[in-house]
C-alpha atoms as a PDB file:
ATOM      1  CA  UNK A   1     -13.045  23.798  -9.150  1.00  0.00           C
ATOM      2  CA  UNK A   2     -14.021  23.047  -5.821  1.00  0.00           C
ATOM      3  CA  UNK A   3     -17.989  22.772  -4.811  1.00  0.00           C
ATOM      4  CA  UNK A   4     -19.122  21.838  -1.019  1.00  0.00           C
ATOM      5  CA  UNK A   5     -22.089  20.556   0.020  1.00  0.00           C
ATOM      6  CA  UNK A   6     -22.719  20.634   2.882  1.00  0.00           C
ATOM      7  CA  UNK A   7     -25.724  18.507   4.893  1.00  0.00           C
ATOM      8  CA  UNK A   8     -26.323  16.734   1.906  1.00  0.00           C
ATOM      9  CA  UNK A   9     -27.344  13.007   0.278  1.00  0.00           C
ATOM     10  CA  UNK A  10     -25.876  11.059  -2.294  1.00  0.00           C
ATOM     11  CA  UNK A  11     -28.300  11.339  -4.753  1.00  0.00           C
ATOM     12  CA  UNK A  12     -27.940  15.420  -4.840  1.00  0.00           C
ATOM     13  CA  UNK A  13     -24.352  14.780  -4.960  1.00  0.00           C
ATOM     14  CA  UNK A  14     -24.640  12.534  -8.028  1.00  0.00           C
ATOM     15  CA  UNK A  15     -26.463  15.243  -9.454  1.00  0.00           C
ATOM     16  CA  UNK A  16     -23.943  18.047  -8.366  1.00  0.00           C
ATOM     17  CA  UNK A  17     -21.570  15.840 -10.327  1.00  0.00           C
ATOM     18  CA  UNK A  18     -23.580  15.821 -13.643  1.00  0.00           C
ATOM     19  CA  UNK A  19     -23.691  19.774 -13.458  1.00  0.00           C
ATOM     20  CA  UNK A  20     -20.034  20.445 -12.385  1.00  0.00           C
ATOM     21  CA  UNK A  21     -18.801  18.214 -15.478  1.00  0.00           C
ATOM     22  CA  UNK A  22     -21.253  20.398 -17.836  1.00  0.00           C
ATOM     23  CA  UNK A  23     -20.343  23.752 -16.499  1.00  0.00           C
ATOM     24  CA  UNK A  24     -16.601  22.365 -16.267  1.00  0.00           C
ATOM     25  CA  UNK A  25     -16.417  20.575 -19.744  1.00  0.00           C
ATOM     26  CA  UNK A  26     -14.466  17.670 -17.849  1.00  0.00           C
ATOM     27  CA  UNK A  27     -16.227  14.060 -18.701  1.00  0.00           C
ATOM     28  CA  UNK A  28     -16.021  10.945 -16.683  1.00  0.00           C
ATOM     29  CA  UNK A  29     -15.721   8.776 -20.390  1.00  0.00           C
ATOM     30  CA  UNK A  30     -11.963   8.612 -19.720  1.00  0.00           C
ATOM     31  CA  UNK A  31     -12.132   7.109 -16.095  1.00  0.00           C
ATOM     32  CA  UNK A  32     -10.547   3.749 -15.739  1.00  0.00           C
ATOM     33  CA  UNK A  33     -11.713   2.772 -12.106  1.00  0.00           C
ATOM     34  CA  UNK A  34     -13.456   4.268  -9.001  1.00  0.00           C
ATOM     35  CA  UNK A  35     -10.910   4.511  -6.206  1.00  0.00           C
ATOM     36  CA  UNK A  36     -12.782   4.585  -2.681  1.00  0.00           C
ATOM     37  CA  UNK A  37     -10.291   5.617   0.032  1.00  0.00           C
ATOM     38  CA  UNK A  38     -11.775   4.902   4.236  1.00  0.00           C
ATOM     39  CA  UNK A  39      -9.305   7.696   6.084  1.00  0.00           C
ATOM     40  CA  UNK A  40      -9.566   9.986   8.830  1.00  0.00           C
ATOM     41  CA  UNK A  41      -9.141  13.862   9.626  1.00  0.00           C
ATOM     42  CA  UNK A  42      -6.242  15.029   9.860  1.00  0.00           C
ATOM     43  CA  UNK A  43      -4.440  12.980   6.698  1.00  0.00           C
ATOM     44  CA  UNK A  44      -7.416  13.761   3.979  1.00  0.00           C
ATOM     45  CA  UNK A  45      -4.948  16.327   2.139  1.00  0.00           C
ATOM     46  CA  UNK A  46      -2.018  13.493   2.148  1.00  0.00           C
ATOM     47  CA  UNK A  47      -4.324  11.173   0.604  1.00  0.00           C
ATOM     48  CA  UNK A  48      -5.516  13.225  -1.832  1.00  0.00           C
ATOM     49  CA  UNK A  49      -2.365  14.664  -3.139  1.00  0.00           C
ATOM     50  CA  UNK A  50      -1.079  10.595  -3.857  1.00  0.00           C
ATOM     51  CA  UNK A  51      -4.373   9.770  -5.828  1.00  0.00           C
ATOM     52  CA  UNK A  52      -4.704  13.319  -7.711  1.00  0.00           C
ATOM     53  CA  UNK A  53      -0.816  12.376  -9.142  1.00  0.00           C
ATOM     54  CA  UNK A  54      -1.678   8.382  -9.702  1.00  0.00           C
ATOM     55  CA  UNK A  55      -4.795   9.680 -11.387  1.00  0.00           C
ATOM     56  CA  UNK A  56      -1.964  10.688 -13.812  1.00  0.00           C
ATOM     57  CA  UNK A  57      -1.808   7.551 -15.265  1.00  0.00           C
ATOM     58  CA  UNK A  58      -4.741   6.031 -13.806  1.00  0.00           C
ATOM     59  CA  UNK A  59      -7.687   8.461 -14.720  1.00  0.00           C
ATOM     60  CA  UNK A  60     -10.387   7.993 -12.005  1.00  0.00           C
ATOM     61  CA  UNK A  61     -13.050   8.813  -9.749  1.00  0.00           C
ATOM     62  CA  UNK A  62     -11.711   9.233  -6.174  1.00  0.00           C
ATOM     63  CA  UNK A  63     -14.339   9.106  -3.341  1.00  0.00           C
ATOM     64  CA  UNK A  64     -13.003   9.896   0.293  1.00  0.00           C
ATOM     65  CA  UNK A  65     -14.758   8.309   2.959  1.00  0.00           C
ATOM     66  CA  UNK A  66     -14.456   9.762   6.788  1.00  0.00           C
ATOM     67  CA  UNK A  67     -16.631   8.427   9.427  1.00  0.00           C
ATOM     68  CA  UNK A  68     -16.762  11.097  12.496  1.00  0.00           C
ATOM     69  CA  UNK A  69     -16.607  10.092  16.380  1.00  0.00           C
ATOM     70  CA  UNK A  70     -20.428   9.209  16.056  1.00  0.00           C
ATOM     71  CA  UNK A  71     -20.787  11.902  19.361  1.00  0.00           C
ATOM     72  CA  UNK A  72     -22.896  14.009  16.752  1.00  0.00           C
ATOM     73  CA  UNK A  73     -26.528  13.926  17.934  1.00  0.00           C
ATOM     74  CA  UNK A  74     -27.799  14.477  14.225  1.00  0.00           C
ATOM     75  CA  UNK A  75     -26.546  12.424  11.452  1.00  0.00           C
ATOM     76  CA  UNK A  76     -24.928  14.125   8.653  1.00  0.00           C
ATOM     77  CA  UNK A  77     -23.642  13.603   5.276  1.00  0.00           C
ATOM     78  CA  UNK A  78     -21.332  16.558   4.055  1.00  0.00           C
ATOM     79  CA  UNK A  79     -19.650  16.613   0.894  1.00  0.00           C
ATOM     80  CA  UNK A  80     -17.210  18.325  -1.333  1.00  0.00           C
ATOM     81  CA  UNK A  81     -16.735  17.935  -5.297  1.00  0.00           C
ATOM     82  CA  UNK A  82     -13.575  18.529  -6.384  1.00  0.00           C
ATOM     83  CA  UNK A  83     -12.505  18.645 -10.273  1.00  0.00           C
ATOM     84  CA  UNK A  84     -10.148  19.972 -12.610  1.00  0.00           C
ATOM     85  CA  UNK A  85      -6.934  21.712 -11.319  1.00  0.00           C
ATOM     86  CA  UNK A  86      -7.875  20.431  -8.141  1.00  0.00           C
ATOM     87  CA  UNK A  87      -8.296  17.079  -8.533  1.00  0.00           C
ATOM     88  CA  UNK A  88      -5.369  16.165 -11.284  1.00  0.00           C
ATOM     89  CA  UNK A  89      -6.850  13.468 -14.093  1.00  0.00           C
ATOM     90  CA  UNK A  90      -9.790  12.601 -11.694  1.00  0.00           C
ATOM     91  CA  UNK A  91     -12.738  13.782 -10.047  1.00  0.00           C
ATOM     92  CA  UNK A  92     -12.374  13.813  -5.786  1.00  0.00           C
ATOM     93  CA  UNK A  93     -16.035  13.488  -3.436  1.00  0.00           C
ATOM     94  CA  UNK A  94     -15.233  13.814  -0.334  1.00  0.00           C
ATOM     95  CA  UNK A  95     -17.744  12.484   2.105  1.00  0.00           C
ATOM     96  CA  UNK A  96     -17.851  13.609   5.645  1.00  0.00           C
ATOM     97  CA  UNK A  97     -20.506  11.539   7.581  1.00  0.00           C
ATOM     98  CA  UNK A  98     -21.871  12.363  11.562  1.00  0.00           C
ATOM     99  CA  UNK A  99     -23.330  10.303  13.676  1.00  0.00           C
ATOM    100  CA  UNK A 100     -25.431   7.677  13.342  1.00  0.00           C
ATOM    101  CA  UNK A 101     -24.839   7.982   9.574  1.00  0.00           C
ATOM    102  CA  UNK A 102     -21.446   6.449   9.547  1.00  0.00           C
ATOM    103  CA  UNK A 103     -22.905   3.213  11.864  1.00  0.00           C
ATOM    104  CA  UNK A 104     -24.903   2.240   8.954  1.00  0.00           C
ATOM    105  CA  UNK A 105     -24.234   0.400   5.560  1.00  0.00           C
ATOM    106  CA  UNK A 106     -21.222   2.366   4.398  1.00  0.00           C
ATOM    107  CA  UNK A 107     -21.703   0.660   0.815  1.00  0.00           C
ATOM    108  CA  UNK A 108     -24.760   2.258   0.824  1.00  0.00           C
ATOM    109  CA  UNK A 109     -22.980   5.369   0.539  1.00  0.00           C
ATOM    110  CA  UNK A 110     -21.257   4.886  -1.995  1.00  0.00           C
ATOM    111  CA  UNK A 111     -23.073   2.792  -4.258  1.00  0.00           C
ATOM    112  CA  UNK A 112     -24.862   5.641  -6.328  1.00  0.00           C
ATOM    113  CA  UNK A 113     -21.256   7.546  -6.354  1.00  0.00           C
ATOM    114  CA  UNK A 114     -19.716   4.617  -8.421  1.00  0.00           C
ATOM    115  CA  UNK A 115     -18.473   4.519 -12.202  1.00  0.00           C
ATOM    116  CA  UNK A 116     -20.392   2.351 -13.951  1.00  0.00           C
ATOM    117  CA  UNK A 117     -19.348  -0.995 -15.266  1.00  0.00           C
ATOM    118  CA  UNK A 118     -15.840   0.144 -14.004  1.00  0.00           C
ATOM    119  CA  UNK A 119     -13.389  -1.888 -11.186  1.00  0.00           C
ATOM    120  CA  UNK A 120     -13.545  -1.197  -7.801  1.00  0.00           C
ATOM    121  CA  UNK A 121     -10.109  -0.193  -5.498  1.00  0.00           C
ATOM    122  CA  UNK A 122     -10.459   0.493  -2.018  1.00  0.00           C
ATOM    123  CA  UNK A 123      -7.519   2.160   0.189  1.00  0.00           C
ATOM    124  CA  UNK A 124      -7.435   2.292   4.029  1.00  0.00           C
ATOM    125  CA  UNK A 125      -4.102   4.637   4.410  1.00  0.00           C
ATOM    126  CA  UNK A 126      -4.269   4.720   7.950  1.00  0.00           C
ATOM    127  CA  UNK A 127      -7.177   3.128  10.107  1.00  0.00           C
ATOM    128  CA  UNK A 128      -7.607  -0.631   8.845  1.00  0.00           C
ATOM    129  CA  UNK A 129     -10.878  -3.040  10.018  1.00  0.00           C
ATOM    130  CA  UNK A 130     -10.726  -6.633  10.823  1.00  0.00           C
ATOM    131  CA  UNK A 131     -10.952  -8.768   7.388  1.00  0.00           C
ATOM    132  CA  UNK A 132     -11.303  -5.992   5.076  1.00  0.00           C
ATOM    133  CA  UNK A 133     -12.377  -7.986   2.105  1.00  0.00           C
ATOM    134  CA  UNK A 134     -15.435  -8.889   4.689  1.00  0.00           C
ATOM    135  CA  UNK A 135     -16.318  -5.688   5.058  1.00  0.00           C
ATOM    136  CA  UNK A 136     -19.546  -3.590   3.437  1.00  0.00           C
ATOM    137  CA  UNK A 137     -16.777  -1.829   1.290  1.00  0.00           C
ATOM    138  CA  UNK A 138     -14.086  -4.496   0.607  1.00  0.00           C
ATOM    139  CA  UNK A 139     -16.878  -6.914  -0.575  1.00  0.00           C
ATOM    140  CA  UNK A 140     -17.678  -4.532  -3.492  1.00  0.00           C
ATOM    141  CA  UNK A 141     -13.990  -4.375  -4.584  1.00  0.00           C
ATOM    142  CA  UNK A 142     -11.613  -6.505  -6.869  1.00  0.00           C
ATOM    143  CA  UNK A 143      -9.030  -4.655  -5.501  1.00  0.00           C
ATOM    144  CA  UNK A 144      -8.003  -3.825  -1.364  1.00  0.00           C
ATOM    145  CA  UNK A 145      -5.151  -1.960  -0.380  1.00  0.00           C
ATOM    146  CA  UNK A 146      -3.704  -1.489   3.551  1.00  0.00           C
ATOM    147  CA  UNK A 147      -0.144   0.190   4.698  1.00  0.00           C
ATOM    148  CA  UNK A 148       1.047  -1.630   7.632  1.00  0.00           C
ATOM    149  CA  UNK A 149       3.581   1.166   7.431  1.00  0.00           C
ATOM    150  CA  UNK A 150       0.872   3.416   9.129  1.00  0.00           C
ATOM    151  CA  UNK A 151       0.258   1.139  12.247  1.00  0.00           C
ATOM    152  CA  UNK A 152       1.564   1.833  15.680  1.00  0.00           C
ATOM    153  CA  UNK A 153       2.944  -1.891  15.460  1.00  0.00           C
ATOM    154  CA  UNK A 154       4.110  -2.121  11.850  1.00  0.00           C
ATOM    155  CA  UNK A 155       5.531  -6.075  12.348  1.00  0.00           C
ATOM    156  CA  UNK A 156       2.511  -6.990  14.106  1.00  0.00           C
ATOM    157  CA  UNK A 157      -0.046  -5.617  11.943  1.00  0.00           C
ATOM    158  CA  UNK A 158       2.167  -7.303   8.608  1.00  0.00           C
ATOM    159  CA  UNK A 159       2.309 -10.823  10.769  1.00  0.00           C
ATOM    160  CA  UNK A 160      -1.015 -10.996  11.150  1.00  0.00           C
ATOM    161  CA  UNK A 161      -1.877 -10.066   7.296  1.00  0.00           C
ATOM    162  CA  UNK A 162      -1.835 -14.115   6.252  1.00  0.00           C
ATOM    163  CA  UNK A 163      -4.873 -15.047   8.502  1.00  0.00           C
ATOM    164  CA  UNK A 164      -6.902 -12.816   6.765  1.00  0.00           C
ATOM    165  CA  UNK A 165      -5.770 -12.762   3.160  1.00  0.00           C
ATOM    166  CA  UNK A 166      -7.992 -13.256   0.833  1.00  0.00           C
ATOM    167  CA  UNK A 167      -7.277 -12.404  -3.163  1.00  0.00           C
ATOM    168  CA  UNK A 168      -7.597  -8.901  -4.109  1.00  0.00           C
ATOM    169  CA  UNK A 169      -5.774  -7.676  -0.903  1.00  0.00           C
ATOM    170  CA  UNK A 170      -2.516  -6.343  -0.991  1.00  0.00           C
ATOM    171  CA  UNK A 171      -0.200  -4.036   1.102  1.00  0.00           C
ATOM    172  CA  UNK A 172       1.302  -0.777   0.109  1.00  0.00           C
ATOM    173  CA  UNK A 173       4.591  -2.384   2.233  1.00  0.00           C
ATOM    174  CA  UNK A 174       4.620  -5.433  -0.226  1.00  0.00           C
ATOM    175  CA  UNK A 175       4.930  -2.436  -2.671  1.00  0.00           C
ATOM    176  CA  UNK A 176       7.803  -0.670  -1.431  1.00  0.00           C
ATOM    177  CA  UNK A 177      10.122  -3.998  -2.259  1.00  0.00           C
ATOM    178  CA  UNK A 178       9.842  -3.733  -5.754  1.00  0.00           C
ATOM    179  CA  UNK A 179      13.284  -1.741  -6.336  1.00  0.00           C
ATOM    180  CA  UNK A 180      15.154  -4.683  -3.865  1.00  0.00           C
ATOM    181  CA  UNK A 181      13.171  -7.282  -5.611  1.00  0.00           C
ATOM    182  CA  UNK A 182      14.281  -6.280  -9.247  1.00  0.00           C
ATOM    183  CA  UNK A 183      17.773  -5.438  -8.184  1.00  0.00           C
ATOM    184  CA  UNK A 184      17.906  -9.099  -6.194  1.00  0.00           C
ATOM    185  CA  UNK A 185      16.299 -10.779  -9.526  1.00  0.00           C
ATOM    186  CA  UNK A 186      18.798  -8.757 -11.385  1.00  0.00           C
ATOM    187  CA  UNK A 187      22.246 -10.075  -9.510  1.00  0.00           C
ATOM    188  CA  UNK A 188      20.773 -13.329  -9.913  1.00  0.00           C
ATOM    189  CA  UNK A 189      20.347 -13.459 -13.502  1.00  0.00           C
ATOM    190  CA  UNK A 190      24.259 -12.832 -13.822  1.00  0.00           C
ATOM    191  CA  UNK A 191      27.417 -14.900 -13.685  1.00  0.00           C
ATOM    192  CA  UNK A 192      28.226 -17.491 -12.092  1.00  0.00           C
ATOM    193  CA  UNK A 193      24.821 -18.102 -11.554  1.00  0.00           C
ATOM    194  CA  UNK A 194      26.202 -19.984  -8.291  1.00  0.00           C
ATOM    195  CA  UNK A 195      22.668 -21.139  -6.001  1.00  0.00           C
ATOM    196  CA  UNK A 196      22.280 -19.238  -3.065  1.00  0.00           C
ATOM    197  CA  UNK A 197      22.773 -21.349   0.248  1.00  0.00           C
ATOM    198  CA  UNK A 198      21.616 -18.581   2.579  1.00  0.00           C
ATOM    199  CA  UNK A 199      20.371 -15.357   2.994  1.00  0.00           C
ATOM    200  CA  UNK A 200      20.505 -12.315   5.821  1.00  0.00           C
ATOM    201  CA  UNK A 201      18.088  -9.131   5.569  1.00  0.00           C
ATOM    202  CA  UNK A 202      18.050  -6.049   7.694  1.00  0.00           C
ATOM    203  CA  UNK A 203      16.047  -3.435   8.142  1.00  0.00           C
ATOM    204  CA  UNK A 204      14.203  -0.882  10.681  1.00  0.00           C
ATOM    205  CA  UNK A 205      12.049  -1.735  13.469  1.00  0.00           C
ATOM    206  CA  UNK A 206       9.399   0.669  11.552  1.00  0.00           C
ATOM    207  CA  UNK A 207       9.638  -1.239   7.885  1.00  0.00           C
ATOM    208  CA  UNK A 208       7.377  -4.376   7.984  1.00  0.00           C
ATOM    209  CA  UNK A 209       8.305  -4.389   4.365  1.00  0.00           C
ATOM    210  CA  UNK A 210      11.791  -5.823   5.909  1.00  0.00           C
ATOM    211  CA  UNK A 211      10.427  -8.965   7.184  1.00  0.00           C
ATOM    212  CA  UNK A 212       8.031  -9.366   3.665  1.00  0.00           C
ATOM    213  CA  UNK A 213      11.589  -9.224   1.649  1.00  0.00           C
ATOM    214  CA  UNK A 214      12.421 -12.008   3.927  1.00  0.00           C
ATOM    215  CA  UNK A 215       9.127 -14.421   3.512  1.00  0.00           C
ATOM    216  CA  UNK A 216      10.048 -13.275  -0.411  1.00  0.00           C
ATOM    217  CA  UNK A 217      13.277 -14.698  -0.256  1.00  0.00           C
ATOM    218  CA  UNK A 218      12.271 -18.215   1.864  1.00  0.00           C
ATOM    219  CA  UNK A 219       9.361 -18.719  -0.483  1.00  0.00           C
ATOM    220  CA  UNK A 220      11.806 -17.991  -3.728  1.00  0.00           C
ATOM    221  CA  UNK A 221      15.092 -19.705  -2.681  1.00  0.00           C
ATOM    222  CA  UNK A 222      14.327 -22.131  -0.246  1.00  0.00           C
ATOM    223  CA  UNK A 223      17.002 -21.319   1.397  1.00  0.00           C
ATOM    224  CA  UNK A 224      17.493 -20.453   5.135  1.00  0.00           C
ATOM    225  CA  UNK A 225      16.913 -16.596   5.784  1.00  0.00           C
ATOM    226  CA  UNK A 226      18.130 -14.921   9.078  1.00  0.00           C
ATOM    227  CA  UNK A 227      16.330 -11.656   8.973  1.00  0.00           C
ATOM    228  CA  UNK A 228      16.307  -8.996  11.911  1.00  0.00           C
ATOM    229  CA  UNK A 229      15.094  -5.848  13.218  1.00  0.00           C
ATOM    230  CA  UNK A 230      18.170  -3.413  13.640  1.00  0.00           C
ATOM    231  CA  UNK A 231      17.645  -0.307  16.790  1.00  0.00           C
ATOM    232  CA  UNK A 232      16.812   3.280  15.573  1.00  0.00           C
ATOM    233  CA  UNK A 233      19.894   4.289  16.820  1.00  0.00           C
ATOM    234  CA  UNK A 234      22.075   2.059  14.193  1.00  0.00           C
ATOM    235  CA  UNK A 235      19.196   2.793  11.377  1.00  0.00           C
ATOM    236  CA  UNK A 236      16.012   4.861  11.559  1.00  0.00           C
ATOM    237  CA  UNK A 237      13.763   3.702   8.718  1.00  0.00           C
ATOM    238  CA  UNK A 238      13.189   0.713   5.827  1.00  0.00           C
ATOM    239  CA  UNK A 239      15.549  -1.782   4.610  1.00  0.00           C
ATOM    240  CA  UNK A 240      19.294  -1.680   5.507  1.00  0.00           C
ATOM    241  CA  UNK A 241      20.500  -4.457   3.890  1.00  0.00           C
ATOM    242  CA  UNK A 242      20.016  -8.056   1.786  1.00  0.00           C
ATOM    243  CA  UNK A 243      23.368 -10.391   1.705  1.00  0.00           C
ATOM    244  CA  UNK A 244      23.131 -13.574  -0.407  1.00  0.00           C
ATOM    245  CA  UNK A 245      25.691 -16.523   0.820  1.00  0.00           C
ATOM    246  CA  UNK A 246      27.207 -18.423  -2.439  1.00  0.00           C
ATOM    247  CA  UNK A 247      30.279 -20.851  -2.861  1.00  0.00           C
ATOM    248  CA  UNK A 248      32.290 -17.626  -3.907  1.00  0.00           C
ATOM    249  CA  UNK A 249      31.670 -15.248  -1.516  1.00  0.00           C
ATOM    250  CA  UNK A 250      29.169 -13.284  -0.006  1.00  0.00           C
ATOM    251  CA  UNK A 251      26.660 -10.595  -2.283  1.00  0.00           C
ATOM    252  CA  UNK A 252      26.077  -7.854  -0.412  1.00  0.00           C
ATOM    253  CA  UNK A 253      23.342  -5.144  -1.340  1.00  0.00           C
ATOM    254  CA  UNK A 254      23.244  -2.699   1.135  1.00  0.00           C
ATOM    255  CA  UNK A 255      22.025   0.601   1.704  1.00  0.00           C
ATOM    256  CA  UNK A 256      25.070   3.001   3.650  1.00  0.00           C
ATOM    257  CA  UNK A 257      22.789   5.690   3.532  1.00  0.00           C
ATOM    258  CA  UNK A 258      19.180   6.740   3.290  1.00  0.00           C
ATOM    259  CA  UNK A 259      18.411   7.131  -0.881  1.00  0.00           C
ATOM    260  CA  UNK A 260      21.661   5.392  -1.942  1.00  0.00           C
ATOM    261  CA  UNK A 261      23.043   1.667  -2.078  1.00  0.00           C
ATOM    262  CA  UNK A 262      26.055  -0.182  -2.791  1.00  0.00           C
ATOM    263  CA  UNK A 263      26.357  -3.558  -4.119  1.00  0.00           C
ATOM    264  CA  UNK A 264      29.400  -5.589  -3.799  1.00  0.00           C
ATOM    265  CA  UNK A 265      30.120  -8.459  -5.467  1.00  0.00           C
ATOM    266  CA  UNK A 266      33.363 -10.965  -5.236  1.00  0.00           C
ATOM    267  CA  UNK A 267      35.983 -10.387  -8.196  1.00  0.00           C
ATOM    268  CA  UNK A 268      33.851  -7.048  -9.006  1.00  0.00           C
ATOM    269  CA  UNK A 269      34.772  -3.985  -8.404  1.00  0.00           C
ATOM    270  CA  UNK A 270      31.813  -2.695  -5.874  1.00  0.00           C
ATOM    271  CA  UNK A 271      28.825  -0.463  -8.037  1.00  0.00           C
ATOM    272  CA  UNK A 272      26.711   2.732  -6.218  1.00  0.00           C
ATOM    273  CA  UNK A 273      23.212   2.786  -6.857  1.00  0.00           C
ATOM    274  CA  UNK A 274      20.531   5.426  -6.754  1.00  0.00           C
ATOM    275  CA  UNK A 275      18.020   3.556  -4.470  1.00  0.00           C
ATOM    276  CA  UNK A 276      15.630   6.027  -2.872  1.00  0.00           C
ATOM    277  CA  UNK A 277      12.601   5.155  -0.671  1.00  0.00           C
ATOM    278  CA  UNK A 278       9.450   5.011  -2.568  1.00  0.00           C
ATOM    279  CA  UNK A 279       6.774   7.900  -2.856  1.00  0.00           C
ATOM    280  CA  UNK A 280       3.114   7.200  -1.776  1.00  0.00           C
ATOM    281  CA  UNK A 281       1.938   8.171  -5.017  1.00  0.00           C
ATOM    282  CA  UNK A 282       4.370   5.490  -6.414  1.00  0.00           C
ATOM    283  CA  UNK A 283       3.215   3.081  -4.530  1.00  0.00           C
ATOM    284  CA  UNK A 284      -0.160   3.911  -4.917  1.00  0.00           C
ATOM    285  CA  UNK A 285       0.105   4.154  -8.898  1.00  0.00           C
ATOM    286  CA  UNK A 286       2.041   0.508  -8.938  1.00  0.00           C
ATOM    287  CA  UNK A 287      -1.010  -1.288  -7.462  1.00  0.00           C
ATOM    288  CA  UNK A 288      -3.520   0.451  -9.590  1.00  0.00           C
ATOM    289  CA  UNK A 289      -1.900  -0.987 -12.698  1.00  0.00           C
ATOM    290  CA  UNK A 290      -3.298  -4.364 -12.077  1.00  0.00           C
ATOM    291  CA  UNK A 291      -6.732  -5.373 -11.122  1.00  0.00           C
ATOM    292  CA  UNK A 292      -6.311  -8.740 -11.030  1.00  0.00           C
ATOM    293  CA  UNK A 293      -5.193 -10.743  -7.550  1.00  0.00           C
ATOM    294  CA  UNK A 294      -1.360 -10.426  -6.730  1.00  0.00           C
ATOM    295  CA  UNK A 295      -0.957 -14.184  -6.222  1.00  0.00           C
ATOM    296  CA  UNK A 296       2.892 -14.178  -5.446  1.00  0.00           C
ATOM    297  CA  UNK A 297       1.924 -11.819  -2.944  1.00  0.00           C
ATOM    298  CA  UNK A 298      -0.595 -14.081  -1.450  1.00  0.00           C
ATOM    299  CA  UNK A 299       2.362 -16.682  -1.311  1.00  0.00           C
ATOM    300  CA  UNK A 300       4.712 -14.754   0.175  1.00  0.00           C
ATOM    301  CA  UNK A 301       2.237 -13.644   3.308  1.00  0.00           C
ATOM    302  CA  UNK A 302       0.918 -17.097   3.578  1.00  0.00           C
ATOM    303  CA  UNK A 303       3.322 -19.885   2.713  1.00  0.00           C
ATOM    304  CA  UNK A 304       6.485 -17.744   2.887  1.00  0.00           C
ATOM    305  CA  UNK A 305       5.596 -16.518   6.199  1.00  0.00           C
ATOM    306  CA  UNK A 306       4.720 -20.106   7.359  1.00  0.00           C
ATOM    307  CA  UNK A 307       8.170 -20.926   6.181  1.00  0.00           C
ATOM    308  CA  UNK A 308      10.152 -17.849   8.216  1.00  0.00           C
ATOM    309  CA  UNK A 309      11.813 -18.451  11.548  1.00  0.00           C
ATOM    310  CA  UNK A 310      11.323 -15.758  13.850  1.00  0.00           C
ATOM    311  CA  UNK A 311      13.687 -12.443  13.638  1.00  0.00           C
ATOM    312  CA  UNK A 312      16.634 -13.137  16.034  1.00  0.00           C
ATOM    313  CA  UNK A 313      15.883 -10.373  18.344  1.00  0.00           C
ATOM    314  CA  UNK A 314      12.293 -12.317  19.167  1.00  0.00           C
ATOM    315  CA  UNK A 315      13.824 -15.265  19.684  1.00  0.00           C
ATOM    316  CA  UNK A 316      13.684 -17.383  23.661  1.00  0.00           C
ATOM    317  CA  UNK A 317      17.075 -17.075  25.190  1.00  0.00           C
ATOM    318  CA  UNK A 318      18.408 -20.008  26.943  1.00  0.00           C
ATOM    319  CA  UNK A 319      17.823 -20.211  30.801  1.00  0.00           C
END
């Protein structure tokens, strides 16, 4: 079911919500969380789609937030409920605010909209602010959730994520590692449980998540990490390839193509692995399963990063 609004205020909206869950049947007893998401036009659906399938196994109230150009002489609030078949195991608002509407308190828009006495997640899929958990909306949140992924300068944007941590934040590209960081954990745990003396990552100049295995791997080992950016050309997108340096030979975990990896070992015969790129909606549903600060991930984007040389490519050449 699907109910706009439009030219509306929150309070008639938190009354439109009463009445569509009487006339629908649905209740808001089973929600676990309110999930706040700041995007623009143009990616709403995308959005949408992820939390409607995380609300799967995170049942939850989803309000979308987009803030127009602010060239509307009038301000404007309008709205759209979405429940049911529309809106998977959660309830969607969708707030569209105009003019000088979106320069005010934006927490003040979404304060009456909130479940009560439940946590608070916010998601900024595309556009991110300076110091989110600063912000009218990241204050109010335990949890706060940016894609550097989305940025025109992915390895910039995930450099620059340690001067502003604070905990509660995380990154949907920190997310993305899980399968490597299992898989890396796994080899590890394994004969001949030789230390690791050195480590080399690759990846694509569009995966920032390629230079957060590395700080993973510095902060973890304490080993030295050489870690670079490969061109398009050689490969187009995320992580190519970890290699692990021990007395007997080299580990190699590497990715020949997009969705599949091999692993090769010495003395082993070599093993092919399903290893596809995660979904959004995977990604999305991992970080909702804990409200509570990711601390290693504060590490690894603070003192791992502080420990990382530069990628080679970035490096001075001699003169």
């Amino acid at each position: 079911m699907i109910v706009d609004l439009p030219d509306t205020t929150v309070s008639k909206i938190s009354r439109a919500l009463v009445s569509v869950r009487e006339e629908g049947g649905a209740v808001a007893l089973g929600r676990v969380l309110t999930l706040i998401i700041l995007t623009r036009e143009g990616a709403v659906e995308e959005v949408i789609e992820a939390a409607n399938d995380a609300s799967r196994e995170h049942p939850m109230r989803v309000i979308v937030l987009m803030i127009g150009d602010g060239l509307e002489a009038d301000p404007r609030l309008d709205a759209q409920i979405r429940v049911g078949g529309d809106a998977g195991a959660s309830e969607v608002v969708t707030l569209r605010v105009f003019g000088d509407a979106g320069n005010s308190n934006l927490e003040s828009l979404v304060t009456g909209l909130l479940l009560p006495d439940a946590p608070v997640v916010v998601w900024w899929p595309n556009r991110t602010p300076e110091g989110i958990s600063k912000t009218s909306i990241g204050r109010i949140a335990q949890r706060r959730i940016t894609d550097a992924a989305t940025k025109a300068d992915p390895s910039a944007f995930v450099a620059g994520l340690g001067g502003q941590y604070a905990p509660g934040d995380t990154d949907l590209s920190w997310t993305r590692l899980t399968r490597w960081r299992e898989q890396l954990a796994a080899i590890l745990d394994q004969p001949p449980y030789e230390p690791v003396t050195a480590v080399r990552v690759r990846g694509a100049s569009d995966s920032p998540s390629t230079a957060l295995l590395a700080a993973w791997l510095r902060l973890t080992l304490d080993v030295p990490v050489d870690w670079d950016y490969l061109d398009p050309a050689e490969w187009p997108h995320g992580i190519k390839s970890v290699a692990l340096e021990r007395a007997s030979g080299e580990v190699l975990l590497e990715r020949p193509t997009p969705g599949r990896a091999t692993l090769t070992q010495p003395g082993q015969p070599s093993h092919e692995l399903a290893f596809p790129r995660r979904t959004l909606r995977e990604c999305l549903a991992e970080e909702l399963r804990r409200l509570d600060p990711d601390v290693l991930y504060g590490r690894v984007i603070t003192e791992g990063w502080e420990l990382l040389d530069p990628p080679a490519t970035k490096e001075t050449p001699d003169v």
